[in-house]
N, C-alpha and C. Protein backbone atom coordinates (compact mmCIF):
# COMPACT_ATOMS: atom_id res chain seq x y z
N UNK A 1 59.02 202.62 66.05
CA UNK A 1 58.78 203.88 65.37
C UNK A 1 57.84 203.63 64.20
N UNK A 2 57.32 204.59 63.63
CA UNK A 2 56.49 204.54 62.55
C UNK A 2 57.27 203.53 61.19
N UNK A 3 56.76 203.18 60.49
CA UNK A 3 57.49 202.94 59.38
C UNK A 3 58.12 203.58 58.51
N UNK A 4 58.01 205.24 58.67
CA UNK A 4 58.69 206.66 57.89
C UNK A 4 58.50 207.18 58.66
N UNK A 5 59.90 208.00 58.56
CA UNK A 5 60.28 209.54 59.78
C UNK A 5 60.54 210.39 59.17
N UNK A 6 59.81 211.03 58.72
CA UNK A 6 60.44 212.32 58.15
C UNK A 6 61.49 212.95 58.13
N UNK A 7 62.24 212.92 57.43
CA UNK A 7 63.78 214.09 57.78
C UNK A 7 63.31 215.36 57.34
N UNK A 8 64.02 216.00 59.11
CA UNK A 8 64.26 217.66 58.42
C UNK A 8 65.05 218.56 58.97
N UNK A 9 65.70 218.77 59.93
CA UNK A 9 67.32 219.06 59.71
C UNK A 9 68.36 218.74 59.20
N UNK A 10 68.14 216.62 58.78
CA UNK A 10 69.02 216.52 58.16
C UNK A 10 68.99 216.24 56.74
N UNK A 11 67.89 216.88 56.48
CA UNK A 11 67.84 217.05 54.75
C UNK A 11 68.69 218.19 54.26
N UNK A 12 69.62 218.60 55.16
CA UNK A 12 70.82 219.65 54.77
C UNK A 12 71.46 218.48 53.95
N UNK A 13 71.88 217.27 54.23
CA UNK A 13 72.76 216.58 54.49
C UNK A 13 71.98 215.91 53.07
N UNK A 14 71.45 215.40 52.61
CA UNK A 14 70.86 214.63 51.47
C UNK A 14 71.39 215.10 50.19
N UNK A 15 71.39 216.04 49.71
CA UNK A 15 71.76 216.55 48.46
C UNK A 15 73.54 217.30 48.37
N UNK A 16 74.37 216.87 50.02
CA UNK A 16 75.04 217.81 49.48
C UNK A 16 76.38 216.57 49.80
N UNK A 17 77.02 217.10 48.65
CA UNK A 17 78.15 215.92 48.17
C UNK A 17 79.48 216.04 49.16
N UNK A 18 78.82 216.44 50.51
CA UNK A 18 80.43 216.74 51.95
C UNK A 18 79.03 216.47 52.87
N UNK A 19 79.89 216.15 54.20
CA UNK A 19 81.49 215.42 54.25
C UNK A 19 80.61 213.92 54.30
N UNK A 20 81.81 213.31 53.93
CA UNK A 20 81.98 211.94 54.77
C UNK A 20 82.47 212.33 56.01
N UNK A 21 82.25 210.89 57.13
CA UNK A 21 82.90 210.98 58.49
C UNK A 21 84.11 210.00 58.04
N UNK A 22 85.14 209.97 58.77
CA UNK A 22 85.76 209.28 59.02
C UNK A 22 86.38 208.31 60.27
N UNK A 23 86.52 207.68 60.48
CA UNK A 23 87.33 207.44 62.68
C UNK A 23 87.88 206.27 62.08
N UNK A 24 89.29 206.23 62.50
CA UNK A 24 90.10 204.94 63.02
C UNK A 24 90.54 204.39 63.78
N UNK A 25 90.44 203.02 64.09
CA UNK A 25 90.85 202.85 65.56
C UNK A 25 91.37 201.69 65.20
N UNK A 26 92.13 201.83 66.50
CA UNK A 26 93.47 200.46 66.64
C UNK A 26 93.13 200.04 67.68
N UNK A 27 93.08 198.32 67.49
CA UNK A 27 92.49 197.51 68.66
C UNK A 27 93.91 197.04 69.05
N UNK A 28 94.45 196.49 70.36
CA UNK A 28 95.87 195.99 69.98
C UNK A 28 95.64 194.10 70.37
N UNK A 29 94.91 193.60 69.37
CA UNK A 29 95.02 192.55 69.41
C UNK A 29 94.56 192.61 67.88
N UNK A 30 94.79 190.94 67.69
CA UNK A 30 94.38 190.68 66.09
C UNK A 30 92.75 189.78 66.23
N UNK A 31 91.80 190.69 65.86
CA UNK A 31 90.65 189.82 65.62
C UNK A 31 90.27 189.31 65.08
N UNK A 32 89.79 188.27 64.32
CA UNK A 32 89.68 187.57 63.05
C UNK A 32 88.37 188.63 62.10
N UNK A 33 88.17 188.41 61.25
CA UNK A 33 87.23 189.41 60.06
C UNK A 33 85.33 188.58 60.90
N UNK A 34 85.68 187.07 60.86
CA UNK A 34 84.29 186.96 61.42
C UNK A 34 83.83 187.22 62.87
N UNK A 35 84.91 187.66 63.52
CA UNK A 35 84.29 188.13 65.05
C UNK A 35 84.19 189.87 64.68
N UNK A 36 84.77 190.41 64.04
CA UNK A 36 84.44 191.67 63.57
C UNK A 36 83.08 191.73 62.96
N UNK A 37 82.54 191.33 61.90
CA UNK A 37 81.46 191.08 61.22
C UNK A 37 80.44 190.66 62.07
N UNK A 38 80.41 189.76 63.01
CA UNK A 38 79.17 188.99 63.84
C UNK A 38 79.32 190.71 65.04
N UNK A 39 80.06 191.59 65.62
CA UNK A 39 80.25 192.70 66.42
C UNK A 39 79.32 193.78 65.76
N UNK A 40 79.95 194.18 64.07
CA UNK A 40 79.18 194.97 63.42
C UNK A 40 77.46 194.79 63.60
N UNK A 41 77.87 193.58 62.97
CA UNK A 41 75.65 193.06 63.03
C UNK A 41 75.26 193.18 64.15
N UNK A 42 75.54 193.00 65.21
CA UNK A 42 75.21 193.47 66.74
C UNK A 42 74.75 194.76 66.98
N UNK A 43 75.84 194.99 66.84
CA UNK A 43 75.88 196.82 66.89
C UNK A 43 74.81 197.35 65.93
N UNK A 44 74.54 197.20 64.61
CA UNK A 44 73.73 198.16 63.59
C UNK A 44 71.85 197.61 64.42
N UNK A 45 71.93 195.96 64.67
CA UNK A 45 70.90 195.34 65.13
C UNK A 45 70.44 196.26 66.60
N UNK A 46 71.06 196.92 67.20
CA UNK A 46 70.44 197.62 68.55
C UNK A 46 70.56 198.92 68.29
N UNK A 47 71.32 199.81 67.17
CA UNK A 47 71.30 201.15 66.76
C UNK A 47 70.12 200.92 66.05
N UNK A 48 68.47 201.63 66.08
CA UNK A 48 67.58 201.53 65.02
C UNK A 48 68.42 202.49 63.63
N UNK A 49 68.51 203.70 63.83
CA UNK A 49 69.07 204.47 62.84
C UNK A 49 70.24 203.95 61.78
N UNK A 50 70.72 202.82 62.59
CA UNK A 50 71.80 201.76 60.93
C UNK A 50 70.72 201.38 60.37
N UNK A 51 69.75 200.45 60.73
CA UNK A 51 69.24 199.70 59.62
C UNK A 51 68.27 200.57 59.56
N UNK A 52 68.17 201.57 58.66
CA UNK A 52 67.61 202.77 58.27
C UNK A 52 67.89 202.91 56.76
N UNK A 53 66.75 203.14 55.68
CA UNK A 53 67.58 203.40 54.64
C UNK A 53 67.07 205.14 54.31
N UNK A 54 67.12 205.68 53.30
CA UNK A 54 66.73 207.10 52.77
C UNK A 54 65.69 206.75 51.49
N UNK A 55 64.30 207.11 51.82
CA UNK A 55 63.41 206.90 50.83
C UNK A 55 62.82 208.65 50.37
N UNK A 56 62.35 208.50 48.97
CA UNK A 56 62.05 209.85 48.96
C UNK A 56 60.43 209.45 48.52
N UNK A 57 59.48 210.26 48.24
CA UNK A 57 58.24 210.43 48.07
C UNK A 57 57.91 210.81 47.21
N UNK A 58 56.85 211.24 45.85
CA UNK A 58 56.86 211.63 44.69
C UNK A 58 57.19 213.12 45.22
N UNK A 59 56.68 213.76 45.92
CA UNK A 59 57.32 215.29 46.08
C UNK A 59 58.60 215.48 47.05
N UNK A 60 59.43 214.45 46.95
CA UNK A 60 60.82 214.46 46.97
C UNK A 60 60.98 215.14 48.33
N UNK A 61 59.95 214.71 48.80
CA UNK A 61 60.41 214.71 50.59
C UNK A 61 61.33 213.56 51.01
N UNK A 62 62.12 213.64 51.65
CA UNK A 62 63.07 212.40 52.23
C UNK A 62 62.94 211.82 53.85
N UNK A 63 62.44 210.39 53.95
CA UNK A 63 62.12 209.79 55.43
C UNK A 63 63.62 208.81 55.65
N UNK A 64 63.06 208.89 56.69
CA UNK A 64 64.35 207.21 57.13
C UNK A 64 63.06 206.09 57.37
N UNK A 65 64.12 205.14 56.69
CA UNK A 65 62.83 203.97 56.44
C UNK A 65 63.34 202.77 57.22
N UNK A 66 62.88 202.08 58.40
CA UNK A 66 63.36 200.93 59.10
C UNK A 66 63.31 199.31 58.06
N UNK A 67 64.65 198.89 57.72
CA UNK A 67 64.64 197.92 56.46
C UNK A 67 64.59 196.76 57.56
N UNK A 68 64.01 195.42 57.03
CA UNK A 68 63.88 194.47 57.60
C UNK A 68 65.47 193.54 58.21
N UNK A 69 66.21 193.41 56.72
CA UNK A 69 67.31 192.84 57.43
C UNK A 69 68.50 193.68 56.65
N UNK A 70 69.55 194.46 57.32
CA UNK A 70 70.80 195.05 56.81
C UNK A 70 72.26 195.21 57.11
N UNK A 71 72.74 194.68 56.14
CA UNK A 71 73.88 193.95 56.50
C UNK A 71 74.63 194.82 55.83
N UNK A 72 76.13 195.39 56.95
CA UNK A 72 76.85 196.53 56.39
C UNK A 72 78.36 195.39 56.41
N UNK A 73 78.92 195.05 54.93
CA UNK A 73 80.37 193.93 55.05
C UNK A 73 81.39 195.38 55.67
N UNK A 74 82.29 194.12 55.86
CA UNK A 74 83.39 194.43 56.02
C UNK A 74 84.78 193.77 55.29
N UNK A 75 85.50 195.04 54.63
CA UNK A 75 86.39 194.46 53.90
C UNK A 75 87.71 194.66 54.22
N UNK A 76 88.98 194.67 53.60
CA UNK A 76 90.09 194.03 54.34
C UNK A 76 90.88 195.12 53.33
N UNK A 77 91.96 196.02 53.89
CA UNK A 77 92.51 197.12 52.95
C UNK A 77 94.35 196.49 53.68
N UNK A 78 94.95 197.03 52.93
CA UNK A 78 96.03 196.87 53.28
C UNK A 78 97.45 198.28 52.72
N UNK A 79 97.04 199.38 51.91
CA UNK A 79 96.90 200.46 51.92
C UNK A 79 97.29 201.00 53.89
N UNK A 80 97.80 202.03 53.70
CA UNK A 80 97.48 203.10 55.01
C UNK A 80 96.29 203.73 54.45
N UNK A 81 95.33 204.03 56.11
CA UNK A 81 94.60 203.92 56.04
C UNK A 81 93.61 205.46 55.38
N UNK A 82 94.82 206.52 55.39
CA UNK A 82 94.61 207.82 54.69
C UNK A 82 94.39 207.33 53.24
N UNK A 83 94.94 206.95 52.69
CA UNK A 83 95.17 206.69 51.48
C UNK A 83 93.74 206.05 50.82
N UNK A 84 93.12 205.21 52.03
CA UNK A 84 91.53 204.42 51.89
C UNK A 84 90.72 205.25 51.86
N UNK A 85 90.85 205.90 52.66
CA UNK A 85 89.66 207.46 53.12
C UNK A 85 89.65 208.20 51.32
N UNK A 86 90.95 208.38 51.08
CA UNK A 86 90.54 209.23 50.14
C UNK A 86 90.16 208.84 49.06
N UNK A 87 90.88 207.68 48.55
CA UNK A 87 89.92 206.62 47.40
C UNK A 87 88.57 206.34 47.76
N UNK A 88 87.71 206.28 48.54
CA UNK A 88 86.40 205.96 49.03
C UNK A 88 85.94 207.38 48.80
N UNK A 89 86.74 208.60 48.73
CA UNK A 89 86.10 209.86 48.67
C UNK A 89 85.89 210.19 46.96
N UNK A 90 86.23 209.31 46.26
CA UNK A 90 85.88 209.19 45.11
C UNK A 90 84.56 208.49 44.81
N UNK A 91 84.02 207.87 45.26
CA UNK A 91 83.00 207.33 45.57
C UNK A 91 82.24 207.41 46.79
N UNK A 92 81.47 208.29 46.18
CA UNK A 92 80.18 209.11 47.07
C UNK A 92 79.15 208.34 47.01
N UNK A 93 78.83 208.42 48.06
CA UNK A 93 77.53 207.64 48.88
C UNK A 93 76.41 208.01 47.78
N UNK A 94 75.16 207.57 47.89
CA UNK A 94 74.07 207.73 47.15
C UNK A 94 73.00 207.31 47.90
N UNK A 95 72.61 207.96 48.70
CA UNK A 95 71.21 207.58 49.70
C UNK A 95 69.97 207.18 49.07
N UNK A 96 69.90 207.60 47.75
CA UNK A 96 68.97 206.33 47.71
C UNK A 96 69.51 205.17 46.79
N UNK A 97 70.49 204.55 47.08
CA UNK A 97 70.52 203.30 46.33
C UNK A 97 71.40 202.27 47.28
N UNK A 98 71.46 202.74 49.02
CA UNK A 98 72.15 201.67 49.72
C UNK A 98 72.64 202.02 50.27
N UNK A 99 73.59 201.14 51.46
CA UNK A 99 74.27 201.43 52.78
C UNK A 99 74.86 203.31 52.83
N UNK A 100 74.99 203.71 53.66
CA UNK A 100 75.53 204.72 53.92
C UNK A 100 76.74 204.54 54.77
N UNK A 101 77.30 203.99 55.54
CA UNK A 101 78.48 203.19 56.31
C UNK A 101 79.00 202.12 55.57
N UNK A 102 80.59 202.44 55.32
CA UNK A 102 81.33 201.15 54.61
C UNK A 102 82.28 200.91 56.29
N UNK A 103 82.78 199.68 56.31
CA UNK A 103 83.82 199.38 57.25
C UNK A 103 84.99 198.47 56.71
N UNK A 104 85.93 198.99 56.93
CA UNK A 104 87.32 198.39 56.61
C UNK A 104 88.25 197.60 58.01
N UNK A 105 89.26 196.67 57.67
CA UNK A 105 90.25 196.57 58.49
C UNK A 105 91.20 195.86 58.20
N UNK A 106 92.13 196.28 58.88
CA UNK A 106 93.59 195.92 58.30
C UNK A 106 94.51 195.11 59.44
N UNK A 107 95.35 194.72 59.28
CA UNK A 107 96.32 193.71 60.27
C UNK A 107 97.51 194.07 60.44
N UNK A 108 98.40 195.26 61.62
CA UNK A 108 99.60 195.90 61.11
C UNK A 108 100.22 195.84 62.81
N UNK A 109 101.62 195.04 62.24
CA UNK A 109 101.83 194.94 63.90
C UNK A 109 101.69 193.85 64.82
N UNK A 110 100.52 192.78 65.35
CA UNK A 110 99.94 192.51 66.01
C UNK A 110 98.21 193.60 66.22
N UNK A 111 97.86 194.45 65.49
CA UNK A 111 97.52 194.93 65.81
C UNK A 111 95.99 195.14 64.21
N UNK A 112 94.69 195.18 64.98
CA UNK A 112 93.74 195.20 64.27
C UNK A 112 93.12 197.00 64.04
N UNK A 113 93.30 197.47 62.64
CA UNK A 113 92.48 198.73 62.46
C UNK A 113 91.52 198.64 61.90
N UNK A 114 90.17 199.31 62.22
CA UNK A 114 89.05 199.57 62.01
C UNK A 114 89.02 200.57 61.33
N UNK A 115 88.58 200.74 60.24
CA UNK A 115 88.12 201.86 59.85
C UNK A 115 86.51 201.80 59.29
N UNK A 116 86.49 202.91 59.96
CA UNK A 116 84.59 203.09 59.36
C UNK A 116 84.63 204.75 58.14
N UNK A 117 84.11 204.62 57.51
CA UNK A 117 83.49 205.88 56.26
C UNK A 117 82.06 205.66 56.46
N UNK A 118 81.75 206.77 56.51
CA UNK A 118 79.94 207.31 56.66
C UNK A 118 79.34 208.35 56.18
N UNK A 119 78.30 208.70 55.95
CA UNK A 119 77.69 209.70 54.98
C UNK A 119 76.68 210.28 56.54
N UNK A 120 76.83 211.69 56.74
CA UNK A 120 76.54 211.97 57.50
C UNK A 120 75.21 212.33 57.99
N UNK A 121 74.48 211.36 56.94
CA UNK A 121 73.01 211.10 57.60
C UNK A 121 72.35 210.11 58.26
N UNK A 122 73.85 209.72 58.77
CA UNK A 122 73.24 208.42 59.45
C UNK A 122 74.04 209.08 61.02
N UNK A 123 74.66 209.90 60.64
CA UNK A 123 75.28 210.53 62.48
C UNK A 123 76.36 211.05 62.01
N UNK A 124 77.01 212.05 63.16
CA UNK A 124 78.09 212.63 63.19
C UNK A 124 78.78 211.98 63.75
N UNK A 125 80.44 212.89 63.55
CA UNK A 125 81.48 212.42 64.28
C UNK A 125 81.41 211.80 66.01
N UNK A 126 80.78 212.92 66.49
CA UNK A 126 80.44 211.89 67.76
C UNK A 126 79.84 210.36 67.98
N UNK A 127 78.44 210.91 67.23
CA UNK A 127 77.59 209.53 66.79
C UNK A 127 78.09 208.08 66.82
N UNK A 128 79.33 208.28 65.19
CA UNK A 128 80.37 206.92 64.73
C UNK A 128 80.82 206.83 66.13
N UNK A 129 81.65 207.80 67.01
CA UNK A 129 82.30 207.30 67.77
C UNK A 129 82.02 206.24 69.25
N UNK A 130 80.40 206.60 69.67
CA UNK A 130 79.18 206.05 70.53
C UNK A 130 79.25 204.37 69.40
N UNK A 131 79.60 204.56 67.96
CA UNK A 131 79.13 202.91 67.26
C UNK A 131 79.81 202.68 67.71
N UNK A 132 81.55 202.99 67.18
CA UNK A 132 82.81 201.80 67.52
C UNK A 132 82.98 201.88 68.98
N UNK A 133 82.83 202.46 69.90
CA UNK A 133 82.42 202.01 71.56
C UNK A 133 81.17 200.45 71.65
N UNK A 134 80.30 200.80 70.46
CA UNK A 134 79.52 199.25 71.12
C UNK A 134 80.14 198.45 70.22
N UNK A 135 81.01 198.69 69.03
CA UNK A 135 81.16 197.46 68.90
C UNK A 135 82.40 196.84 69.44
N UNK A 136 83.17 197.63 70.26
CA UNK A 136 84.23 197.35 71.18
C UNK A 136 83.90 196.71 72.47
N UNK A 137 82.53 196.89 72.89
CA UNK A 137 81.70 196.55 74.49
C UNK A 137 80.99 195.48 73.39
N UNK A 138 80.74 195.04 72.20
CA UNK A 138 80.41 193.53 71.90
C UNK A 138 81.25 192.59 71.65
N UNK A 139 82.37 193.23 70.90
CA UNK A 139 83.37 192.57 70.99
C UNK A 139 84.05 191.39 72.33
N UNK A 140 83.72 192.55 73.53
CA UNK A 140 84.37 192.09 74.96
C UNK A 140 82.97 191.38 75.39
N UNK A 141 81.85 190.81 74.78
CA UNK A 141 80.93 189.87 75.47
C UNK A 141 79.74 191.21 76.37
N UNK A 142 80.07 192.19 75.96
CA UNK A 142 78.44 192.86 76.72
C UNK A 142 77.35 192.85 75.90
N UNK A 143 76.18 193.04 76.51
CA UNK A 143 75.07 192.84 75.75
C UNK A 143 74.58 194.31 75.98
N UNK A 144 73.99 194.82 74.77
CA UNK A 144 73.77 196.20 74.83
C UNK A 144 72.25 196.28 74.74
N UNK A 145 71.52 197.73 74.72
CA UNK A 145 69.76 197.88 74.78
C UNK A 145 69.93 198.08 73.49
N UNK A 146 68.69 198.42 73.11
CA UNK A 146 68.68 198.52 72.09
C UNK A 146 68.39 200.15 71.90
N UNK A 147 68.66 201.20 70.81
CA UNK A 147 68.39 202.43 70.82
C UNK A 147 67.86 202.85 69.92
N UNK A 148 66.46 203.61 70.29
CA UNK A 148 65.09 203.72 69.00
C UNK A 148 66.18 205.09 68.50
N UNK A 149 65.69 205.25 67.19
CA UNK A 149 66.04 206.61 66.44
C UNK A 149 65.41 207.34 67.16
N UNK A 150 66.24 208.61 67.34
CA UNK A 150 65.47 209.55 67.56
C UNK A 150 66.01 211.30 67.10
N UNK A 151 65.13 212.14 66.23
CA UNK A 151 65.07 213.34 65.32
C UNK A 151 64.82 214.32 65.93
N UNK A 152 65.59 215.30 66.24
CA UNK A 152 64.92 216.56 66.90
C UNK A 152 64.02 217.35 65.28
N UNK A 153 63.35 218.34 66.33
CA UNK A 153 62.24 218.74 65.51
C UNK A 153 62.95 219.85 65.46
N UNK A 154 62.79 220.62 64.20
CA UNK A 154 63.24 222.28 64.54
C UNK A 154 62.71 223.36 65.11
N UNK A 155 61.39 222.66 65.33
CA UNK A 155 60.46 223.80 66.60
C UNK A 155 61.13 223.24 67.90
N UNK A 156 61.70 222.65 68.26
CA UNK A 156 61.64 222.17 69.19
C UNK A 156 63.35 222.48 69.87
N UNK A 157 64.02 223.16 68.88
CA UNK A 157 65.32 223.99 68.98
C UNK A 157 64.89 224.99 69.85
N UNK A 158 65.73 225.81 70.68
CA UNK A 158 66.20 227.16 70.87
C UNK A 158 66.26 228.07 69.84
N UNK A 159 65.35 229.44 69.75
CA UNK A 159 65.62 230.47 68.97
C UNK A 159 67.03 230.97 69.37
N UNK A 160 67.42 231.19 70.10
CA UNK A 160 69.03 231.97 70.18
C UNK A 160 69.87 231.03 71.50
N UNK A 161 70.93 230.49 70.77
CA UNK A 161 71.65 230.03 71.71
C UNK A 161 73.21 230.24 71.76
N UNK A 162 73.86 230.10 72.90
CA UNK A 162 75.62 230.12 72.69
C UNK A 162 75.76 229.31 73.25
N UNK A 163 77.38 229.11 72.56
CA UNK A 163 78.46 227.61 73.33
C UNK A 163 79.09 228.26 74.63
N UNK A 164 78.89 226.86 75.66
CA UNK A 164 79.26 227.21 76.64
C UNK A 164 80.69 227.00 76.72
N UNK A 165 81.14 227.43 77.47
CA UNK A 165 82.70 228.07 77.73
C UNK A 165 83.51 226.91 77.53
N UNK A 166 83.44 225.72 77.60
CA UNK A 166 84.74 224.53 77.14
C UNK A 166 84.00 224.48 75.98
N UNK A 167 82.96 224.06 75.16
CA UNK A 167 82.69 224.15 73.75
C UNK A 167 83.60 225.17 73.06
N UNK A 168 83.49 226.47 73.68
CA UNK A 168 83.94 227.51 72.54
C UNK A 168 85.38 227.26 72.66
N UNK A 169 86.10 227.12 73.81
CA UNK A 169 87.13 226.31 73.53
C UNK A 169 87.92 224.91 72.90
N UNK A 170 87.18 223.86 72.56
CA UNK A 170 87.19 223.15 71.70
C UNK A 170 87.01 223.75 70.28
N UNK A 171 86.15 224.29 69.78
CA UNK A 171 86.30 224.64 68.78
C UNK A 171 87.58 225.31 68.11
N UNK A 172 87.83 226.35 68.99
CA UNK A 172 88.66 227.14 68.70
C UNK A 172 90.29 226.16 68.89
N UNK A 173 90.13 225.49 69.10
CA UNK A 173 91.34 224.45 69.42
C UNK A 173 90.90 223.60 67.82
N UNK A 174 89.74 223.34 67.81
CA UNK A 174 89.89 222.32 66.45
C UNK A 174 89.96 223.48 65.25
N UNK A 175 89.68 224.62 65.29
CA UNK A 175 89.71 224.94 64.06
C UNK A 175 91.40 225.80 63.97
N UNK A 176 92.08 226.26 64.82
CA UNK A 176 93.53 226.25 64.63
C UNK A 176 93.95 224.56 64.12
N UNK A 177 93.53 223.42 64.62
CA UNK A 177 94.30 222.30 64.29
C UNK A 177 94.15 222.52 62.84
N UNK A 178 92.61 222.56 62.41
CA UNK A 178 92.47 222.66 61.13
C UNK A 178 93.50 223.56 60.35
N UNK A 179 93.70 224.56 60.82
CA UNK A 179 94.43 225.93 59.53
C UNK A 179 95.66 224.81 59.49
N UNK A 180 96.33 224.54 60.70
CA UNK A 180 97.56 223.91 60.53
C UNK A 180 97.47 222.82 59.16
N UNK A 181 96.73 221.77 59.50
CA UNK A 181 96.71 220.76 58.64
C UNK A 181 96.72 220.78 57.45
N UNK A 182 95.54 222.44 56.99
CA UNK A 182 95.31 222.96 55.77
C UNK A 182 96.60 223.21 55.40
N UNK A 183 97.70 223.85 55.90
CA UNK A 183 99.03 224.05 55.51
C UNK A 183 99.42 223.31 55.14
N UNK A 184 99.84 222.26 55.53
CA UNK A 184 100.46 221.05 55.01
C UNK A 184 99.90 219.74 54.48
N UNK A 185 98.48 220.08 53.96
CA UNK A 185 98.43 218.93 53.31
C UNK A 185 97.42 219.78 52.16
N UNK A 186 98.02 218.57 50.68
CA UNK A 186 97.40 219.16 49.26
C UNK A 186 95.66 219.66 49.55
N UNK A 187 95.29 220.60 48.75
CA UNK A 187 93.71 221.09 48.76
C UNK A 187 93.32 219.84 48.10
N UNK A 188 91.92 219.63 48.77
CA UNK A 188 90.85 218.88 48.53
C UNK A 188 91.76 217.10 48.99
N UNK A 189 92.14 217.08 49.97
CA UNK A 189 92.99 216.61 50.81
C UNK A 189 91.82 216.35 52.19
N UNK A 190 92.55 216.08 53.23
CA UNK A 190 91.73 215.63 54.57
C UNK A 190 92.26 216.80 55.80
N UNK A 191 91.29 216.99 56.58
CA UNK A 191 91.77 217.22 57.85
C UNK A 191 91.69 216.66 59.13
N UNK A 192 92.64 216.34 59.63
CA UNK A 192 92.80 215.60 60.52
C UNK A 192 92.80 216.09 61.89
N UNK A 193 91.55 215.76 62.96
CA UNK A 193 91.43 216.17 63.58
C UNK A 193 92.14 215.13 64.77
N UNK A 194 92.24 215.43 65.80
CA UNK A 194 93.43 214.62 67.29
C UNK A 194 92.78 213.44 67.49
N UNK A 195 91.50 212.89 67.25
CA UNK A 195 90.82 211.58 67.82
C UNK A 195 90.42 210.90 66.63
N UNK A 196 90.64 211.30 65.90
CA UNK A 196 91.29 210.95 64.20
C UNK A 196 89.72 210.91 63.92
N UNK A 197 89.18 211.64 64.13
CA UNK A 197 87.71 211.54 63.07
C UNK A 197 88.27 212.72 62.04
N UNK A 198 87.52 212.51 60.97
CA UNK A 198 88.10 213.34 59.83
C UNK A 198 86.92 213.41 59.20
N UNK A 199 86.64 214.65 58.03
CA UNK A 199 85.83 214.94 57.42
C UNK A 199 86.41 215.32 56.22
N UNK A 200 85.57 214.69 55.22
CA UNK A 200 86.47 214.53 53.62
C UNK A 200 85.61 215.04 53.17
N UNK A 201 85.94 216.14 52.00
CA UNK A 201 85.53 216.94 50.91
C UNK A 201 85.74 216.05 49.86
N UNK A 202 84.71 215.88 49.37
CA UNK A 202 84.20 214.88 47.87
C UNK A 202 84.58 216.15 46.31
């Protein structure tokens, strides 16, 4: 790709202090922190859009910029893992001064959790969930392609479109989950959606 890509749908996403992503996942074995770490670098190394940073321009246009070498750690919580999400939601990302993806994991059980936090200009909930799939298929010894960034244009949208008939049903299934959750858990709190991606209000 060029050396700057212009952002511009997701310059929604640059200035505004929501959401983080969230996803957790439970591996049921115990992996050590350096086979996790050597999986991560794999994974960000064939996603172009990880090693991506957010540069702005004197007229405060914002690109994604391909960085030479970027290394996202991984650290070790021992907390449940709600409790991580929301302390990290105290500390808001800052696109221009570094990573946008933190990764955590913990040891509970026999059993290894992942947690990833992301600023949602590096992908959505689906997106994260396509990462921790490769780094689960590197983990198990596959070798993956590599995948250029790629930006839709907003000319290049549909002027008028609708959700097709299982979409509008998903939704309407996630946003009852939502009212529920809103019930029972404090405002400015999390909602927890069934495949545990979550979106945190800063």
């Amino acid at each position: 790709m060029n050396n700057k890509l212009k952002i511009n749908k997701e310059r929604t996403w640059v200035y505004s202090p929501t959401p983080n992503v969230v996803i957790k996942t439970t591996v049921n074995a115990v992996i050590p922190e350096e086979k996790l770490q050597v999986a991560i670098n794999k994974a960000v190394e064939v996603n172009e859009i990880l090693r991506c940073s957010v540069v702005f321009d004197s007229n405060q246009e914002t690109y994604y910029q391909v960085q030479p070498d970027t290394i996202y750690p991984i650290n070790e919580y021992c907390d449940e893992w709600e409790k991580v999400a929301l302390g990290q939601a105290k500390e808001p990302f800052r696109p221009d001064r570094g990573n946008l993806i933190r990764f955590f994991y913990s040891y509970k059980e026999g059993n290894t959790e992942l947690l990833l936090i992301a600023h949602h200009l590096m992908g959505d909930g689906t997106s994260y969930a396509y990462l921790i799939q490769d780094i689960m298929r590197i983990l198990n010894g596959k070798i993956l392609k590599n995948k250029p960034i790629q930006l839709f244009q907003m000319e290049d949208l549909p002027k008028k479109s609708k959700l097709t008939l299982p979409m509008r049903i998903m939704m309407n299934g996630l946003n009852k989950n939502s009212i529920r959750q809103e019930e029972r858990l404090p405002q400015k709190s999390i909602i927890i959606w069934r495949n545990n991606i979550i979106m945190i209000p800063i």
